[in-house]
N, C-alpha and C. Protein backbone atom coordinates (compact mmCIF):
# COMPACT_ATOMS: atom_id res chain seq x y z
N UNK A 1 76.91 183.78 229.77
CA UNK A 1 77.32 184.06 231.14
C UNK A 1 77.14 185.56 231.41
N UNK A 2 76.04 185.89 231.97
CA UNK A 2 75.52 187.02 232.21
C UNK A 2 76.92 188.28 232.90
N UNK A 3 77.26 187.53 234.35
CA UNK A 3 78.41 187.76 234.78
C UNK A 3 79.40 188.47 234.58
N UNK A 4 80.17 187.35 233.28
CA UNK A 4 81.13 187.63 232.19
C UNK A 4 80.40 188.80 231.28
N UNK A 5 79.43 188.93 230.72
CA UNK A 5 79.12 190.17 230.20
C UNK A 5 79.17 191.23 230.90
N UNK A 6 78.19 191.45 231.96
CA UNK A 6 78.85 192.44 232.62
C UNK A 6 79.88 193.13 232.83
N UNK A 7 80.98 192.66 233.34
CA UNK A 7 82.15 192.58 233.06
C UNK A 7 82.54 193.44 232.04
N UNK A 8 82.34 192.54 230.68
CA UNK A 8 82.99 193.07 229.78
C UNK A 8 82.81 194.88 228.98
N UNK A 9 80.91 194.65 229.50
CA UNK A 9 80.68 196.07 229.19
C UNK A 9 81.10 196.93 230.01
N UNK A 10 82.03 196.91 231.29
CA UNK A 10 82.28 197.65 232.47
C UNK A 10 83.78 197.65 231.86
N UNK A 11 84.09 196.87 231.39
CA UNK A 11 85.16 196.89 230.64
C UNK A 11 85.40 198.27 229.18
N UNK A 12 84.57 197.68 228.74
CA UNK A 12 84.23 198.98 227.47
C UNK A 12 84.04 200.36 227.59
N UNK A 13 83.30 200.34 228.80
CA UNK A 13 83.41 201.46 229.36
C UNK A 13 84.28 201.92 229.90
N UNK A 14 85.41 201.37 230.71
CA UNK A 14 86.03 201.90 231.24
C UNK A 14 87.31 202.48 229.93
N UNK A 15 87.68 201.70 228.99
CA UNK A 15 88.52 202.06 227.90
C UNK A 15 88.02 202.97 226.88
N UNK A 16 86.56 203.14 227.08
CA UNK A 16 86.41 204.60 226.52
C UNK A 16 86.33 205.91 227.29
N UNK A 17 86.61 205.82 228.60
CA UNK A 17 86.65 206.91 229.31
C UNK A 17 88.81 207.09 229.49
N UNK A 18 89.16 205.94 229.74
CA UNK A 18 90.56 205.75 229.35
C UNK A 18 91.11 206.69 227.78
N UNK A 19 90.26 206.68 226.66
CA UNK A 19 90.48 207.34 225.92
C UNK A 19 89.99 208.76 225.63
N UNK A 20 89.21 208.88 226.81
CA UNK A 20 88.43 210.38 226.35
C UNK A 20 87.71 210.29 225.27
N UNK A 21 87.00 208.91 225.01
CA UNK A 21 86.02 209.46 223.75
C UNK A 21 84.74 209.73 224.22
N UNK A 22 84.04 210.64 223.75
CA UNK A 22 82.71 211.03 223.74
C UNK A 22 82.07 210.51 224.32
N UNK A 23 81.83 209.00 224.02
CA UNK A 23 80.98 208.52 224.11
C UNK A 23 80.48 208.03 225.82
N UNK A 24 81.71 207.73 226.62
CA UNK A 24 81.64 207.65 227.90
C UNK A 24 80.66 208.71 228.70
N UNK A 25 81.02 209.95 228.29
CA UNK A 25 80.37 210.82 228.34
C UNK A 25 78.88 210.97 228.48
N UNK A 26 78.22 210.25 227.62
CA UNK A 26 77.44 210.31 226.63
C UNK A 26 76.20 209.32 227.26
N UNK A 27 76.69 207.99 227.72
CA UNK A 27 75.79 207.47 227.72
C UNK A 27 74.87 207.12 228.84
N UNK A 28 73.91 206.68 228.61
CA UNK A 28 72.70 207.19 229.56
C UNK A 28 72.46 206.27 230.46
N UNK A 29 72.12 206.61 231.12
CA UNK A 29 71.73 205.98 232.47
C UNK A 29 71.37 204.19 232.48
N UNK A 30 71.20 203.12 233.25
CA UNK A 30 70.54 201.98 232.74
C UNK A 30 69.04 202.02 232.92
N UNK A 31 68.28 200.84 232.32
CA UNK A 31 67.35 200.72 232.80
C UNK A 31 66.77 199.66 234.12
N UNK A 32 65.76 199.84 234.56
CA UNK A 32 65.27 198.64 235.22
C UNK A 32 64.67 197.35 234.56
N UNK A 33 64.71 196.64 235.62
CA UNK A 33 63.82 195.22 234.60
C UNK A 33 62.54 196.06 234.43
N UNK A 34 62.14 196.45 235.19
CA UNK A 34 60.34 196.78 235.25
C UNK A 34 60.40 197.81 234.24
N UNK A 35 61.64 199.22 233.77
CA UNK A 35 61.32 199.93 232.19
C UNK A 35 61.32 198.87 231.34
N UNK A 36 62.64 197.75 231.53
CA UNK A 36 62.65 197.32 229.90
C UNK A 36 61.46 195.92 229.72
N UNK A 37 60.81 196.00 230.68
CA UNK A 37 59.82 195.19 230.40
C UNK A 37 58.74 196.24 230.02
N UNK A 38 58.02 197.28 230.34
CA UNK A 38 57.28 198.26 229.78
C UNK A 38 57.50 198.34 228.39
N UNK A 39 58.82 198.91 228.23
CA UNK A 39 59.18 199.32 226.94
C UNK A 39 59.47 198.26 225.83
N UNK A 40 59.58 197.03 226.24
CA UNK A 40 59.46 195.66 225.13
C UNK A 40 58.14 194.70 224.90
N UNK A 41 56.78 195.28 225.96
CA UNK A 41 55.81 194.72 226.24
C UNK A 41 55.08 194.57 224.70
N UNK A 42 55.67 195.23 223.63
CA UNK A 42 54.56 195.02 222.32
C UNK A 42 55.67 193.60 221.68
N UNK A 43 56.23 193.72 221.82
CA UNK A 43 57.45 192.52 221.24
C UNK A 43 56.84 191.43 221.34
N UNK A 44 57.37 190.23 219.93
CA UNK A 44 56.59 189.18 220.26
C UNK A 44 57.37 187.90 220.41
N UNK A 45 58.26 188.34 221.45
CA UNK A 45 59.20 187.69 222.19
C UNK A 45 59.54 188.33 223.60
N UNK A 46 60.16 187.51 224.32
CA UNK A 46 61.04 187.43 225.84
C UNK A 46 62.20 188.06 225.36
N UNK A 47 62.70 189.23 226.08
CA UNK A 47 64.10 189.82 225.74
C UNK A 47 64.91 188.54 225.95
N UNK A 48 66.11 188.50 225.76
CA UNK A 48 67.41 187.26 226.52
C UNK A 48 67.68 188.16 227.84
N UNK A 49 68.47 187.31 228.72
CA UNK A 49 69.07 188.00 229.66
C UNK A 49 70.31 188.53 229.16
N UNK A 50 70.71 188.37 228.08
CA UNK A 50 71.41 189.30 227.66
C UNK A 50 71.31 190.50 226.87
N UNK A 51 70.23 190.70 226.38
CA UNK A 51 70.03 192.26 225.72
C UNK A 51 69.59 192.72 227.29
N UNK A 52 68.72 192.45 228.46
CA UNK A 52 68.46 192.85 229.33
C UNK A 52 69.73 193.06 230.41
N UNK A 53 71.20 192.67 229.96
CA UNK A 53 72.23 192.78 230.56
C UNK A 53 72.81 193.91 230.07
N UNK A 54 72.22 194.24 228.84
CA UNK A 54 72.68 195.43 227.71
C UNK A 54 72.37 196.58 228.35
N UNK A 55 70.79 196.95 228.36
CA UNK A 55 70.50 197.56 228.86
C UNK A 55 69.84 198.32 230.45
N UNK A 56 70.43 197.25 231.16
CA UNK A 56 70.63 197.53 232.40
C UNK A 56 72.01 198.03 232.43
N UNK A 57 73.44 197.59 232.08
CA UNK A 57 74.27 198.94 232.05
C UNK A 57 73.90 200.03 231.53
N UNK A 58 73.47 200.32 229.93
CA UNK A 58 73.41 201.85 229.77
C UNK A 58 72.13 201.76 228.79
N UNK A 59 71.31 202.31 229.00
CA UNK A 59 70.16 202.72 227.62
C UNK A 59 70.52 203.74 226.42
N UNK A 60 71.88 202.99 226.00
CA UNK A 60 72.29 203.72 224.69
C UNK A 60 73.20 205.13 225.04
N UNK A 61 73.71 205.80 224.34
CA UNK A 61 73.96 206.83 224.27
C UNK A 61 72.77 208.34 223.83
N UNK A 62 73.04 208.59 224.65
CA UNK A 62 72.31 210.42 224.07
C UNK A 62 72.93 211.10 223.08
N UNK A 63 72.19 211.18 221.78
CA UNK A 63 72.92 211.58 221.02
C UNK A 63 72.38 213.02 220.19
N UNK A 64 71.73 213.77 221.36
CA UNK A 64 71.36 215.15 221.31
C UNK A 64 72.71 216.13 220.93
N UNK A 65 73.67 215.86 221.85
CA UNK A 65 74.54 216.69 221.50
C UNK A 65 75.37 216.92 220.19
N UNK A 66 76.33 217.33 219.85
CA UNK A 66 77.12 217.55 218.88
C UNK A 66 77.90 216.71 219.01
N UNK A 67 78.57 216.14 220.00
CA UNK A 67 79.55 215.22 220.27
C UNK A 67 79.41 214.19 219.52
N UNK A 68 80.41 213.55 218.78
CA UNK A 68 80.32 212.38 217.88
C UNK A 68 80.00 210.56 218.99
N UNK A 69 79.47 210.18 218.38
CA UNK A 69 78.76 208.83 219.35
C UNK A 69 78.95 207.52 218.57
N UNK A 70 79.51 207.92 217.59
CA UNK A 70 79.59 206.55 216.44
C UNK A 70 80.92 206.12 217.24
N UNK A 71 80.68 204.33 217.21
CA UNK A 71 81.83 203.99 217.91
C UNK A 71 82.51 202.80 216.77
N UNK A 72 83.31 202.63 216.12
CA UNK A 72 83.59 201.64 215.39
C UNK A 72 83.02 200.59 215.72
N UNK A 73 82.51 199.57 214.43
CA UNK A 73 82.03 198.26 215.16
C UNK A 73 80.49 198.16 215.67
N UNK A 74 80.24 199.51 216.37
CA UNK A 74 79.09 199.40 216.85
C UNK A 74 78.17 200.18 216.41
N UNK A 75 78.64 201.26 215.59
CA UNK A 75 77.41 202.64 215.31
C UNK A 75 77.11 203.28 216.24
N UNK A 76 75.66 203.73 216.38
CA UNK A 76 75.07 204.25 217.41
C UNK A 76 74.55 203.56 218.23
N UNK A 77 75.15 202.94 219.55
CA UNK A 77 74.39 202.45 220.37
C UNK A 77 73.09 203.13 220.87
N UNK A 78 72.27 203.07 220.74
CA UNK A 78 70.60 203.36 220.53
C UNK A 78 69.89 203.14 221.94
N UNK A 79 69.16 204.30 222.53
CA UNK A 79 68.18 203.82 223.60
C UNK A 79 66.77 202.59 223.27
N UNK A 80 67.14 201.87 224.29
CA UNK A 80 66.14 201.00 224.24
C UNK A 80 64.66 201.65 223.31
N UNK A 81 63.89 202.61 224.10
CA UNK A 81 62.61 202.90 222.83
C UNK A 81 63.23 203.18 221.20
N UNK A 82 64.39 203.81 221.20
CA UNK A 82 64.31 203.87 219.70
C UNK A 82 64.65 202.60 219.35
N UNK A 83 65.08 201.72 219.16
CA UNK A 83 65.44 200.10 219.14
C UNK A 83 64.29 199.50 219.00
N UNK A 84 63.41 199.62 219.56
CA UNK A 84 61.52 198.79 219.83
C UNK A 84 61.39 199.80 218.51
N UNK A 85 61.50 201.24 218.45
CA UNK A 85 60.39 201.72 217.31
C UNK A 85 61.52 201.07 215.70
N UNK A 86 62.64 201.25 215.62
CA UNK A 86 63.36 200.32 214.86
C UNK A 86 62.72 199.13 214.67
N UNK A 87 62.77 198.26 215.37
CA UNK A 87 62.32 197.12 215.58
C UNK A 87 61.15 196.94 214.54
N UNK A 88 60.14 197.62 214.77
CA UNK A 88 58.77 197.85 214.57
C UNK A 88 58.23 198.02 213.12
N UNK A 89 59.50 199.72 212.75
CA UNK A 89 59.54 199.71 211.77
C UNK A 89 60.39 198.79 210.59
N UNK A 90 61.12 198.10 210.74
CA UNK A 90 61.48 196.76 209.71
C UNK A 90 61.01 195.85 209.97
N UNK A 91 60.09 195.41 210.97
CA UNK A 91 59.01 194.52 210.54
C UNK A 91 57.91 194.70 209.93
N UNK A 92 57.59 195.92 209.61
CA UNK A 92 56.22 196.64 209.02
C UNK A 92 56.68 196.98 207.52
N UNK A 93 58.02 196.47 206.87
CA UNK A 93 58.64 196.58 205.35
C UNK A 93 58.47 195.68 204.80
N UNK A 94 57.18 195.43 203.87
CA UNK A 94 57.01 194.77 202.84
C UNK A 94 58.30 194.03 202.11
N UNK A 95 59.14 194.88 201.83
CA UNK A 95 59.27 195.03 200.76
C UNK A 95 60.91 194.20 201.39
N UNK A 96 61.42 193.73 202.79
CA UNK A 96 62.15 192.72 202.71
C UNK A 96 61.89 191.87 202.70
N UNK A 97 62.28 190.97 202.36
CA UNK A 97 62.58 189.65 202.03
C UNK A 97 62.34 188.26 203.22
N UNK A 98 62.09 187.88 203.84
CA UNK A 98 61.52 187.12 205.27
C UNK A 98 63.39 186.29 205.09
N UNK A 99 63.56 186.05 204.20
CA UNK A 99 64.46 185.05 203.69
C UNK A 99 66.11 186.13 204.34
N UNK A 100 65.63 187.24 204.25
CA UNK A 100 66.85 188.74 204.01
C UNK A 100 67.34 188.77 206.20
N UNK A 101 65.51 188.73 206.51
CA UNK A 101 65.35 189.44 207.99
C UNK A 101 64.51 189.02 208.60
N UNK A 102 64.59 188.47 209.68
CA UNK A 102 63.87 187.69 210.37
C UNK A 102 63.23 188.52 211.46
N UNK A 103 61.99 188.45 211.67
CA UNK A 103 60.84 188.97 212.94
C UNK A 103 61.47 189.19 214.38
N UNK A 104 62.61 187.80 214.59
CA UNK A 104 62.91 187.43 215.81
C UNK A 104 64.68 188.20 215.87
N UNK A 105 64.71 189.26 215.11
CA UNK A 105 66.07 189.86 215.16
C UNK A 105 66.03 191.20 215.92
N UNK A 106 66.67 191.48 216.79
CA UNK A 106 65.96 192.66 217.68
C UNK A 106 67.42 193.67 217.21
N UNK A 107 67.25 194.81 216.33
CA UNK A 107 68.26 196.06 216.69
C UNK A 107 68.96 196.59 217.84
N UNK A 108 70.31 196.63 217.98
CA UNK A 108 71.09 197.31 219.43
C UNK A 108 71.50 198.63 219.02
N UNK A 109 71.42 198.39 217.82
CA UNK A 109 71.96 200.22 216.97
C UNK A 109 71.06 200.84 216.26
N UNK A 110 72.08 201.61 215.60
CA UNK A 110 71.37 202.77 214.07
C UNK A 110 72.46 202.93 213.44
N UNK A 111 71.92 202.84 211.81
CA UNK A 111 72.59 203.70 211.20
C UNK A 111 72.82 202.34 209.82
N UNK A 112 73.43 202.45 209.36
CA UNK A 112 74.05 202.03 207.73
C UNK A 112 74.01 200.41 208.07
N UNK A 113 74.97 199.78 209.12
CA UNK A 113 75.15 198.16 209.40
C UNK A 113 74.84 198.09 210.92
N UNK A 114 73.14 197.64 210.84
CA UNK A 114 72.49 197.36 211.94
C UNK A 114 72.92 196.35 212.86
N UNK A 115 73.58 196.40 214.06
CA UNK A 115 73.55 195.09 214.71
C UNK A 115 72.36 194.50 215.14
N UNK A 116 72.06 193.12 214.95
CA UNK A 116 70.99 192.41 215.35
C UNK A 116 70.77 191.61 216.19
N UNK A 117 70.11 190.93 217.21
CA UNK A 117 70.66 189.96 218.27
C UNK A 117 69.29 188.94 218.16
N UNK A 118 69.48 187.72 217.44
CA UNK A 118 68.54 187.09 217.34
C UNK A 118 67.79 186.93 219.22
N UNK A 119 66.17 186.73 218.54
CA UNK A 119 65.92 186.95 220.03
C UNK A 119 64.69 185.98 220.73
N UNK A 120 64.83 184.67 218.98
CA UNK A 120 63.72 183.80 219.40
C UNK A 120 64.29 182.82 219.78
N UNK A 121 64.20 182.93 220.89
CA UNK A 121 65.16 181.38 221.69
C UNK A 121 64.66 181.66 223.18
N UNK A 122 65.29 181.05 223.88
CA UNK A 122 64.73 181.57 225.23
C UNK A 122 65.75 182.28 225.97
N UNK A 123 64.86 183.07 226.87
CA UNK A 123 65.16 184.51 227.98
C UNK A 123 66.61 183.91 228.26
N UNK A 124 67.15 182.40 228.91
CA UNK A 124 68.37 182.40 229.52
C UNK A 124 69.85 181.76 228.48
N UNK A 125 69.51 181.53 226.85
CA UNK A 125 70.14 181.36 226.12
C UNK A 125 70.77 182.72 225.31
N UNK A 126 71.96 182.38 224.84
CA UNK A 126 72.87 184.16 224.17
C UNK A 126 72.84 184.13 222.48
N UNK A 127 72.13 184.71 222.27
CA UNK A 127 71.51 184.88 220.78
C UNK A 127 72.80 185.24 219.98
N UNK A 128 72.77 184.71 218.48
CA UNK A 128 73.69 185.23 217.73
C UNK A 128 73.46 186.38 216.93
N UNK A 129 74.49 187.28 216.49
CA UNK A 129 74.50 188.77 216.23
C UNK A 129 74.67 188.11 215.20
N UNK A 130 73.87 189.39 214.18
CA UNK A 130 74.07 189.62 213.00
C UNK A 130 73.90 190.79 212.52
N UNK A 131 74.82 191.35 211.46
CA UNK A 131 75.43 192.40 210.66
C UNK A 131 74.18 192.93 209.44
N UNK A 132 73.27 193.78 209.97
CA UNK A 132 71.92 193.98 208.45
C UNK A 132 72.75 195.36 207.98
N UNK A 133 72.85 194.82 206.81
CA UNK A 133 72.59 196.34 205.55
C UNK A 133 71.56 197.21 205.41
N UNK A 134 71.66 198.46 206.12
CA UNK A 134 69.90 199.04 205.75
C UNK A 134 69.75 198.85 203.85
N UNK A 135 70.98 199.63 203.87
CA UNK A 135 70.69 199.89 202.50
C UNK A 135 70.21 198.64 201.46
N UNK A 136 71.01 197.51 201.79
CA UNK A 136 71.29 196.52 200.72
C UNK A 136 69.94 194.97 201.22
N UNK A 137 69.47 196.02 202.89
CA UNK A 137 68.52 194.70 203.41
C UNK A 137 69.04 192.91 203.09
N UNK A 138 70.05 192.79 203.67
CA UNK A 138 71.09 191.14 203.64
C UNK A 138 71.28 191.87 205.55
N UNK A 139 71.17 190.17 205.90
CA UNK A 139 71.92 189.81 206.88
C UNK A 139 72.58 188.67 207.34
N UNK A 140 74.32 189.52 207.69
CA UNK A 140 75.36 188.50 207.90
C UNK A 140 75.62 187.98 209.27
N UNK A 141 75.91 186.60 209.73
CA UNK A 141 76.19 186.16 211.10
C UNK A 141 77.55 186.61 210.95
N UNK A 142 77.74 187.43 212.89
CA UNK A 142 79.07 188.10 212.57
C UNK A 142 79.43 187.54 214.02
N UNK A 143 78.88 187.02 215.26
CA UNK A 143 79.62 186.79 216.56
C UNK A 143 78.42 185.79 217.09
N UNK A 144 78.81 184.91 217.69
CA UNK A 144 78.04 183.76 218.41
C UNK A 144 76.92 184.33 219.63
N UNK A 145 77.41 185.58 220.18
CA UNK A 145 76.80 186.16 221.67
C UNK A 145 77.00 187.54 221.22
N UNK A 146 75.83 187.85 222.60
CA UNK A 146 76.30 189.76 222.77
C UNK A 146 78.21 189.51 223.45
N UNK A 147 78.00 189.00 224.05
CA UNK A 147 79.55 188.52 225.16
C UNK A 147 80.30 188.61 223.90
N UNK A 148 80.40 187.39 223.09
CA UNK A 148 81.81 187.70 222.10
C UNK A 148 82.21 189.05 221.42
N UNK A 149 80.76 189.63 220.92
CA UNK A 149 80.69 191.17 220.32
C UNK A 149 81.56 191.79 221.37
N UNK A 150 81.33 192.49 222.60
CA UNK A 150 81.65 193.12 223.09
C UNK A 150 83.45 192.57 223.72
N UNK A 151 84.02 191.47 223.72
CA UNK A 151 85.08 191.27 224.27
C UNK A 151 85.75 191.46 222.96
N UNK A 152 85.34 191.26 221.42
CA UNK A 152 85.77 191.37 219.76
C UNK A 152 86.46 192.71 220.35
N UNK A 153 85.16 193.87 220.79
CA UNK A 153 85.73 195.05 220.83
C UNK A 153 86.24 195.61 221.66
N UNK A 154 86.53 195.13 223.00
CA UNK A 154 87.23 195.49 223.69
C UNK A 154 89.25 195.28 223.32
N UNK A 155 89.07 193.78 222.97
CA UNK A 155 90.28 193.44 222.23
C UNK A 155 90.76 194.47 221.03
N UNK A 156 90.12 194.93 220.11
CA UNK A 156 90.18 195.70 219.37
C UNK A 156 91.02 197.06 220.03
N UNK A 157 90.43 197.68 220.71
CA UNK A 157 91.04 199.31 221.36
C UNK A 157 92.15 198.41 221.74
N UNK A 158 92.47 197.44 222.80
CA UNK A 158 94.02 196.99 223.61
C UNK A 158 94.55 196.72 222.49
N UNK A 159 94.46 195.89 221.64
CA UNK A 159 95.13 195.57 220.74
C UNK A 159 95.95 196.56 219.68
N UNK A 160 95.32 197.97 219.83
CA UNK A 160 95.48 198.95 218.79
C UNK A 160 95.08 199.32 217.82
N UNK A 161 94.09 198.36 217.22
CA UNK A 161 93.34 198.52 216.05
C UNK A 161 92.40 199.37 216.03
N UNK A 162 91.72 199.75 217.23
CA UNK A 162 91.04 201.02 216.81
C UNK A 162 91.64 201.44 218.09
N UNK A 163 92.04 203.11 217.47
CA UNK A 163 92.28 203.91 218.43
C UNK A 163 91.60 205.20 218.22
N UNK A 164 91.22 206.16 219.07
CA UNK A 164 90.55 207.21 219.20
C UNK A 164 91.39 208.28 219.11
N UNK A 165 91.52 209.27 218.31
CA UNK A 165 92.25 210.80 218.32
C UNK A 165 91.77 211.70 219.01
N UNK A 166 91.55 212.09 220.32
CA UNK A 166 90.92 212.97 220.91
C UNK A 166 91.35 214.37 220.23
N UNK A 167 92.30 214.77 219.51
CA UNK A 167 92.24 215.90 219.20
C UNK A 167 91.57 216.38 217.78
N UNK A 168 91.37 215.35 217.21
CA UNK A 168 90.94 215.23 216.17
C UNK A 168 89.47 215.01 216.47
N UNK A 169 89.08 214.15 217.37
CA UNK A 169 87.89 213.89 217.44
C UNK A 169 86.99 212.86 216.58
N UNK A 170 87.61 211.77 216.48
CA UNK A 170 87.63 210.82 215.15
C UNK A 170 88.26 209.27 215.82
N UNK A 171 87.68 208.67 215.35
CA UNK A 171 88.39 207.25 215.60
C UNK A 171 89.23 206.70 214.32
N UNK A 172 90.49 205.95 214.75
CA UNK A 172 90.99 205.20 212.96
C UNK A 172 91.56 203.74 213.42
N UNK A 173 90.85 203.39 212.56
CA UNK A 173 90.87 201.96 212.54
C UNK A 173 92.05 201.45 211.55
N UNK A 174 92.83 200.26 212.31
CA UNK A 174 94.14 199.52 211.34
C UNK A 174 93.85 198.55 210.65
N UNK A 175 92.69 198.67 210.07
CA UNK A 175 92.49 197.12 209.59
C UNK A 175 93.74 196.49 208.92
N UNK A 176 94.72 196.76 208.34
CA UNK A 176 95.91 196.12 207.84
C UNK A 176 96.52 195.75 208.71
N UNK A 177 96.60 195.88 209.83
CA UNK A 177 97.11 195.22 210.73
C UNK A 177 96.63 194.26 211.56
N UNK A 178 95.50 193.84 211.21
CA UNK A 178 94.52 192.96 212.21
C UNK A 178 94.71 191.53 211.51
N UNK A 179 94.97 190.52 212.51
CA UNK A 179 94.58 189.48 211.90
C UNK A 179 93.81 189.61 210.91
N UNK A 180 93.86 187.94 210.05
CA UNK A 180 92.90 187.70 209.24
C UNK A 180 91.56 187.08 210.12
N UNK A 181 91.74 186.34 211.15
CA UNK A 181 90.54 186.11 211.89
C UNK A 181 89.69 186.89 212.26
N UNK A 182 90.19 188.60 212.59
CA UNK A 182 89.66 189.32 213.24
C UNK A 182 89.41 189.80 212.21
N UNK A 183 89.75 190.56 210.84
CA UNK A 183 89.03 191.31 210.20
C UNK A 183 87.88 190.40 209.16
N UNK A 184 87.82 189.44 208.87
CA UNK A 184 86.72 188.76 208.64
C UNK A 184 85.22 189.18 209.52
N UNK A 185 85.53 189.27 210.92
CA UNK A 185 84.50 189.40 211.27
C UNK A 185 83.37 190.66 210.53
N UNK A 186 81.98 190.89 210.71
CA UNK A 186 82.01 191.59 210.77
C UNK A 186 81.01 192.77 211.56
N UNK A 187 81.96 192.99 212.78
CA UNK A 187 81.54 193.28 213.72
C UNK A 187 82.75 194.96 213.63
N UNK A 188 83.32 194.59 212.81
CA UNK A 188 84.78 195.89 212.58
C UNK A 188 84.58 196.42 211.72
């Protein structure tokens, strides 16, 4: 439910500007259908309407500055081109495993635990996320939709489990206090 996503990332946003973290700050403008069709034209798939719901709110964060951009849960939310050259480059690695990472897994981040959004299905179905290890190249199913990801983490900040220290400049996470449903995931 395209809709309901929306929503929810207008949601996310608004509780990181509620907290003064960085990242509100930070992130960049959306795109159009007509960029993120330019910029996904080598792909050998149809975005979903939901990574294209992604990045029509924001094309990632800018993460030129000094300001910290890592958001629990999510890493570096990533502009669309670096995501395609991501993309590009772990499909061009021998040396995983087909069995590890699949062709049809498209990157939303960077950094250590890649989020992935399967993306061979069709344009109006909501792909399931999965959790890649750069390091360890394994990937885990961690949320059914982009939608569940993002409402996981919105629940997360209300709930208290992650909260942001603006003076510190740092986020800390309760995992001892989180359900067992919720810290299983792993999207935290």
């Amino acid at each position: 439910d395209i809709s309901a996503l929306t929503a929810a990332l207008r949601g996310l946003e608004e509780r990181f500007k509620a907290r003064n973290v960085p990242i509100a700050r930070l992130l960049r403008p959306g795109l159009s259908d007509d960029e993120i069709d330019a910029l996904t034209a080598g792909l050998p798939f149809r975005f979903s309407d939901e990574l294209r719901c992604l990045y029509r709110w924001h094309d990632g964060a800018d993460d030129s500055t000094e300001e910290w951009v890592v958001v629990p849960g999510m890493g570096v939310l990533a502009p669309l081109a670096q995501t395609v050259d991501e993309y590009h480059r772990w499909v061009a690695m021998p040396s995983i495993p087909q069995e590890q990472y699949s062709p049809t897994w498209f990157p939303i981040n960077v950094g250590q635990h890649v989020i992935v959004v399967e993306s061979g299905i069709t344009p109006r179905e909501a792909g399931p996320l999965h959790v890649l290890d750069v390091k360890n190249t394994w990937g885990l199913d961690c949320a059914p939709s982009l939608l569940h990801a993002v409402q996981l983490w919105n629940q997360m900040m209300d709930d208290g489990y992650w909260t942001y220290d603006e003076y510190e400049g740092e986020w800390e996470d309760h995992l001892l206090d989180m359900p067992e449903e919720i810290r299983v995931s792993r999207l935290i």
